[in-house]
N, C-alpha and C. Protein backbone atom coordinates (compact mmCIF):
# COMPACT_ATOMS: atom_id res chain seq x y z
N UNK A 1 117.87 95.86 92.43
CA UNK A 1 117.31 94.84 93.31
C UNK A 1 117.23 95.35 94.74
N UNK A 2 118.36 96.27 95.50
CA UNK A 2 117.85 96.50 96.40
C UNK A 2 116.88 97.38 96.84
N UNK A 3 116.12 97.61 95.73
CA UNK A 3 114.73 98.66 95.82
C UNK A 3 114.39 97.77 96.33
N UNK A 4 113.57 96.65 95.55
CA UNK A 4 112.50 95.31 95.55
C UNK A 4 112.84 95.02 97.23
N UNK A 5 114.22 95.18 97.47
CA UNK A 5 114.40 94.12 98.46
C UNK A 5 113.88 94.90 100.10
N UNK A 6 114.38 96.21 100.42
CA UNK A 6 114.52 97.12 100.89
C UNK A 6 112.61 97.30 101.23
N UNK A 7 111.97 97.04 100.17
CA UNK A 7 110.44 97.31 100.17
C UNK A 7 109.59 96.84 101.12
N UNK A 8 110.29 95.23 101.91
CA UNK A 8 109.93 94.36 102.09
C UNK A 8 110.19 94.27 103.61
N UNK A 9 110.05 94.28 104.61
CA UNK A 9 109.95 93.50 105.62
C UNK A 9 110.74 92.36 106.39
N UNK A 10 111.17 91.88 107.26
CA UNK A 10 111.53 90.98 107.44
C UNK A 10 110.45 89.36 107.18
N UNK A 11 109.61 90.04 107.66
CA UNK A 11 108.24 88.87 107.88
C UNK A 11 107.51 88.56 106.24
N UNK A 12 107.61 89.68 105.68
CA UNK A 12 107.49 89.75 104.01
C UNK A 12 108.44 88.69 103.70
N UNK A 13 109.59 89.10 103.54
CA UNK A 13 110.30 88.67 102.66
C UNK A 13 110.82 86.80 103.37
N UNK A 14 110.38 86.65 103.98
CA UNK A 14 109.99 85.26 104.82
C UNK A 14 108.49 84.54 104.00
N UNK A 15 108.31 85.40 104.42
CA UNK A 15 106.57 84.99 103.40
C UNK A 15 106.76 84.36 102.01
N UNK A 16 107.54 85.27 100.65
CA UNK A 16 107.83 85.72 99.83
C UNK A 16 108.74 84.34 99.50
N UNK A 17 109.65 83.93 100.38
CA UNK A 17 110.50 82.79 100.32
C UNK A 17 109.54 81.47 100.24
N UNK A 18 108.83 81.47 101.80
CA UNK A 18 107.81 80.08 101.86
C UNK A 18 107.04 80.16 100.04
N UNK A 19 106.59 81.25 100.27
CA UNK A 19 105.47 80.78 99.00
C UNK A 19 106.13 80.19 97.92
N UNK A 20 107.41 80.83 97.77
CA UNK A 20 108.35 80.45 96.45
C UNK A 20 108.64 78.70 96.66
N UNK A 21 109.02 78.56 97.81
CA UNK A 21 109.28 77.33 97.79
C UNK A 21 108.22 76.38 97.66
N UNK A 22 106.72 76.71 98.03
CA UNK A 22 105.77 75.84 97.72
C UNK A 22 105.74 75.56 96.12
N UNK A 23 105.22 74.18 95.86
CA UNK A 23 105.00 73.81 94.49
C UNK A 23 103.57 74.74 93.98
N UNK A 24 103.00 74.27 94.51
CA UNK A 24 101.45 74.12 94.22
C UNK A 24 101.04 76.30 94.15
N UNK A 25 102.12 77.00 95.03
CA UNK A 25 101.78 77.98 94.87
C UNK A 25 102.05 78.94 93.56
N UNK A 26 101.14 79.20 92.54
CA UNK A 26 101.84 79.97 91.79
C UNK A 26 102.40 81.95 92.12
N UNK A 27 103.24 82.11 91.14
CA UNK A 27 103.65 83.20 90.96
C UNK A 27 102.60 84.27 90.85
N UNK A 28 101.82 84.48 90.43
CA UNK A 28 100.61 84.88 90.19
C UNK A 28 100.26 85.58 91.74
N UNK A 29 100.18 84.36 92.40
CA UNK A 29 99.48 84.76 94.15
C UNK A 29 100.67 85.36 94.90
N UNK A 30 102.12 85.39 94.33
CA UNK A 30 102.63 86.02 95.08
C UNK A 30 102.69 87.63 94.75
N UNK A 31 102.47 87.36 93.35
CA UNK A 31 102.17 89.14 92.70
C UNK A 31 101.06 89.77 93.17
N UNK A 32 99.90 88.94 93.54
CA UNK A 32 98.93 89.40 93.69
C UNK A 32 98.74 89.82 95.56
N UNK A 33 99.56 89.30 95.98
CA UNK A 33 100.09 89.57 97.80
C UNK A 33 100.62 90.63 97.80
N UNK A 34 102.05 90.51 96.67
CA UNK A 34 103.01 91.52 97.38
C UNK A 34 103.38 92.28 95.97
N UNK A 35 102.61 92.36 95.19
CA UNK A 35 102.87 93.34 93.64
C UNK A 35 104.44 92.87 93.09
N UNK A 36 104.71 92.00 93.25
CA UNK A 36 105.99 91.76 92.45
C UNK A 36 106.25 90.67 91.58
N UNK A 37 106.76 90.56 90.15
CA UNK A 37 106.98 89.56 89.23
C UNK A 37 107.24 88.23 89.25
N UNK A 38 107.28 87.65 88.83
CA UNK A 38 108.37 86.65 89.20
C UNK A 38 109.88 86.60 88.79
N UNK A 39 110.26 87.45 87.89
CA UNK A 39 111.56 87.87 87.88
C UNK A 39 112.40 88.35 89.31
N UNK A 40 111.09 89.53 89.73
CA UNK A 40 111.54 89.97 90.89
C UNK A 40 111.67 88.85 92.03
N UNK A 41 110.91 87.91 92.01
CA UNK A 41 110.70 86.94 92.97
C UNK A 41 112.11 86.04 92.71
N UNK A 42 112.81 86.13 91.87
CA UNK A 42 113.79 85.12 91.20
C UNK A 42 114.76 85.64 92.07
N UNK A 43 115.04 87.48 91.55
CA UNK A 43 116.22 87.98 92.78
C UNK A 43 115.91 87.70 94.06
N UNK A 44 114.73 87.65 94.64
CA UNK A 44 114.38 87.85 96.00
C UNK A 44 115.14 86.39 96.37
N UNK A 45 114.43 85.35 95.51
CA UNK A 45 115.21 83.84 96.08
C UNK A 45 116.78 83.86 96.02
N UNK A 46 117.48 84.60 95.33
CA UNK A 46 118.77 84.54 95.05
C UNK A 46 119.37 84.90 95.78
N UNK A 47 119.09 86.48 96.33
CA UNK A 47 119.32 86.73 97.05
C UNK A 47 119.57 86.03 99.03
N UNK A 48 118.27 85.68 99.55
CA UNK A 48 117.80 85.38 100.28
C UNK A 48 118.19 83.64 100.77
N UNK A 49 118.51 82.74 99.77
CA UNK A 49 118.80 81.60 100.13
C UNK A 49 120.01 81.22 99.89
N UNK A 50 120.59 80.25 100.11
CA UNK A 50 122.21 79.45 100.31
C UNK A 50 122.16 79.65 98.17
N UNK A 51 123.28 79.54 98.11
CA UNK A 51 123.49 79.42 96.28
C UNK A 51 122.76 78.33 95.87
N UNK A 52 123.32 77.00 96.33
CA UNK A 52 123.26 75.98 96.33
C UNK A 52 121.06 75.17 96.01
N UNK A 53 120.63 76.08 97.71
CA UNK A 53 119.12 76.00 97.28
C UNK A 53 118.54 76.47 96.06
N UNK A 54 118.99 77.43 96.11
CA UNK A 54 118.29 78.50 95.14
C UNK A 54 118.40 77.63 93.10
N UNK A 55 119.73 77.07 93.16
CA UNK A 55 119.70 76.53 92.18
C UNK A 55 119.45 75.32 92.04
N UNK A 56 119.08 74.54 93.20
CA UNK A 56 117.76 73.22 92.79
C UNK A 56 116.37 73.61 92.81
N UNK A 57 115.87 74.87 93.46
CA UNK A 57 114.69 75.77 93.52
C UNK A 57 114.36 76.00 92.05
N UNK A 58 115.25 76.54 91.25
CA UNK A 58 115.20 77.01 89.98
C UNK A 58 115.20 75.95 88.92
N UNK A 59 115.81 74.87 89.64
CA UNK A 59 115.67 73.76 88.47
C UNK A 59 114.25 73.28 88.55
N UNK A 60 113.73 72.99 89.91
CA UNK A 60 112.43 72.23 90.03
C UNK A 60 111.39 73.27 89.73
N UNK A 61 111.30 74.53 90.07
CA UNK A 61 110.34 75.64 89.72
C UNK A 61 110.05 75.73 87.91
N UNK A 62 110.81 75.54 87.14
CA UNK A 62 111.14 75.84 86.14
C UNK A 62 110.68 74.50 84.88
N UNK A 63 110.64 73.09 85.57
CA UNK A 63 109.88 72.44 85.08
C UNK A 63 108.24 72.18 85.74
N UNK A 64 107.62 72.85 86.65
CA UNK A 64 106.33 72.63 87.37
C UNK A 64 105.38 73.66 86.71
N UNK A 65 104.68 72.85 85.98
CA UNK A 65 103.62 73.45 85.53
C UNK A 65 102.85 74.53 86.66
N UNK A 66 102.43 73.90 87.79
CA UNK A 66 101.71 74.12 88.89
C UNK A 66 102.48 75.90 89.64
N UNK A 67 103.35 76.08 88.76
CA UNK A 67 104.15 77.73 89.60
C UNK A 67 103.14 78.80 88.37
N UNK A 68 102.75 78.31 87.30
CA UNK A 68 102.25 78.92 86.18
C UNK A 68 100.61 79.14 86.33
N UNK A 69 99.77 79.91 86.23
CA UNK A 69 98.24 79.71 86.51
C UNK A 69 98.05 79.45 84.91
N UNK A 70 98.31 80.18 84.20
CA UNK A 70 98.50 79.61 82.71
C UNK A 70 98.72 78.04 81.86
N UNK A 71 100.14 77.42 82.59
CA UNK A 71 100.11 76.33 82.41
C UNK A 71 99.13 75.24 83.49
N UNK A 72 98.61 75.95 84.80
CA UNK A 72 98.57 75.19 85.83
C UNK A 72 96.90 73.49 85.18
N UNK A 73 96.61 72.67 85.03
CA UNK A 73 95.42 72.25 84.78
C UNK A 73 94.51 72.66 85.60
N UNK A 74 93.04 72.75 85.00
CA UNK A 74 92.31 73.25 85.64
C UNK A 74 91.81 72.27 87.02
N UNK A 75 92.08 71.22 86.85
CA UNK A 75 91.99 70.28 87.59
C UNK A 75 92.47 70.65 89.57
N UNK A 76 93.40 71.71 89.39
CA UNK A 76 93.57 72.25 90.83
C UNK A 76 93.52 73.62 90.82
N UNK A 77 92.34 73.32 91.75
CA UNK A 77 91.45 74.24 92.75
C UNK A 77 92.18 75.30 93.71
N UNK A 78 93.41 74.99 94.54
CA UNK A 78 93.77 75.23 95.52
C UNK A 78 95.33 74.80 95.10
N UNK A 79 95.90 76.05 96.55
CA UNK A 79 96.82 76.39 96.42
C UNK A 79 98.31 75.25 97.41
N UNK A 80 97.22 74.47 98.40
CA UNK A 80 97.85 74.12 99.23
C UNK A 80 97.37 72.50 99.23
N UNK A 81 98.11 71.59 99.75
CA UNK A 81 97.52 69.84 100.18
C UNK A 81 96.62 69.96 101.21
N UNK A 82 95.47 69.14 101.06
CA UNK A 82 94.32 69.40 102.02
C UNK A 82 95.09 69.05 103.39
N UNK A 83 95.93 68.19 103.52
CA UNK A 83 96.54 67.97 104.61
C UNK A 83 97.68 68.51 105.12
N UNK A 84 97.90 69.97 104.67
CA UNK A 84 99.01 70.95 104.94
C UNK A 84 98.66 71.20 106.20
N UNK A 85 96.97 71.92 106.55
CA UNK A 85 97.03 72.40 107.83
C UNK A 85 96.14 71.62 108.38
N UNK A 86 96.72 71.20 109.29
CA UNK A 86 95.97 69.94 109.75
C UNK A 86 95.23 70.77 111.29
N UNK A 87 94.06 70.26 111.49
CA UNK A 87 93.39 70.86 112.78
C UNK A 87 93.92 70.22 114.13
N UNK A 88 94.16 70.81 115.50
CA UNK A 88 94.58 70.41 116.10
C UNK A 88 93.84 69.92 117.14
């Protein structure tokens, strides 16, 4: 793990966290950002957050269809709530 981890950046592995924590973002887009699994993404959260987060992260990640592009319905388009970034 400390290959994966070591690979990464400060600002990466910040990145790497947000995305994980989004629902709506799957695993997929983070492999496809930063070439890494979601296994790998599993240590990265383990690593990187309080124990405590990481294992309500894993509980809620783990039933959300929406982390899967496989399971995700085709029904969403997008990765984010239209009202995430709001214009200023």
């Amino acid at each position: 793990m400390a290959n994966a981890k070591t690979q990464f950046t400060v600002d990466e592995l910040s990145r790497i966290v947000e995305m994980a924590w989004e629902d709506r973002t799957p695993f997929e887009a983070i492999e496809h950002n930063f070439g890494i699994n979601e296994s790998a993404v599993i240590k990265i959260m383990r690593s990187e957050v309080k124990s405590r987060s990481f294992k309500l992260w894993r509980e809620r990640v783990t039933s959300r269809n929406t982390k899967h592009l496989a399971k995700r319905s085709p029904d969403v388009s997008r990765g984010y709530c239209p009202t995430q970034y709001k214009n200023r």
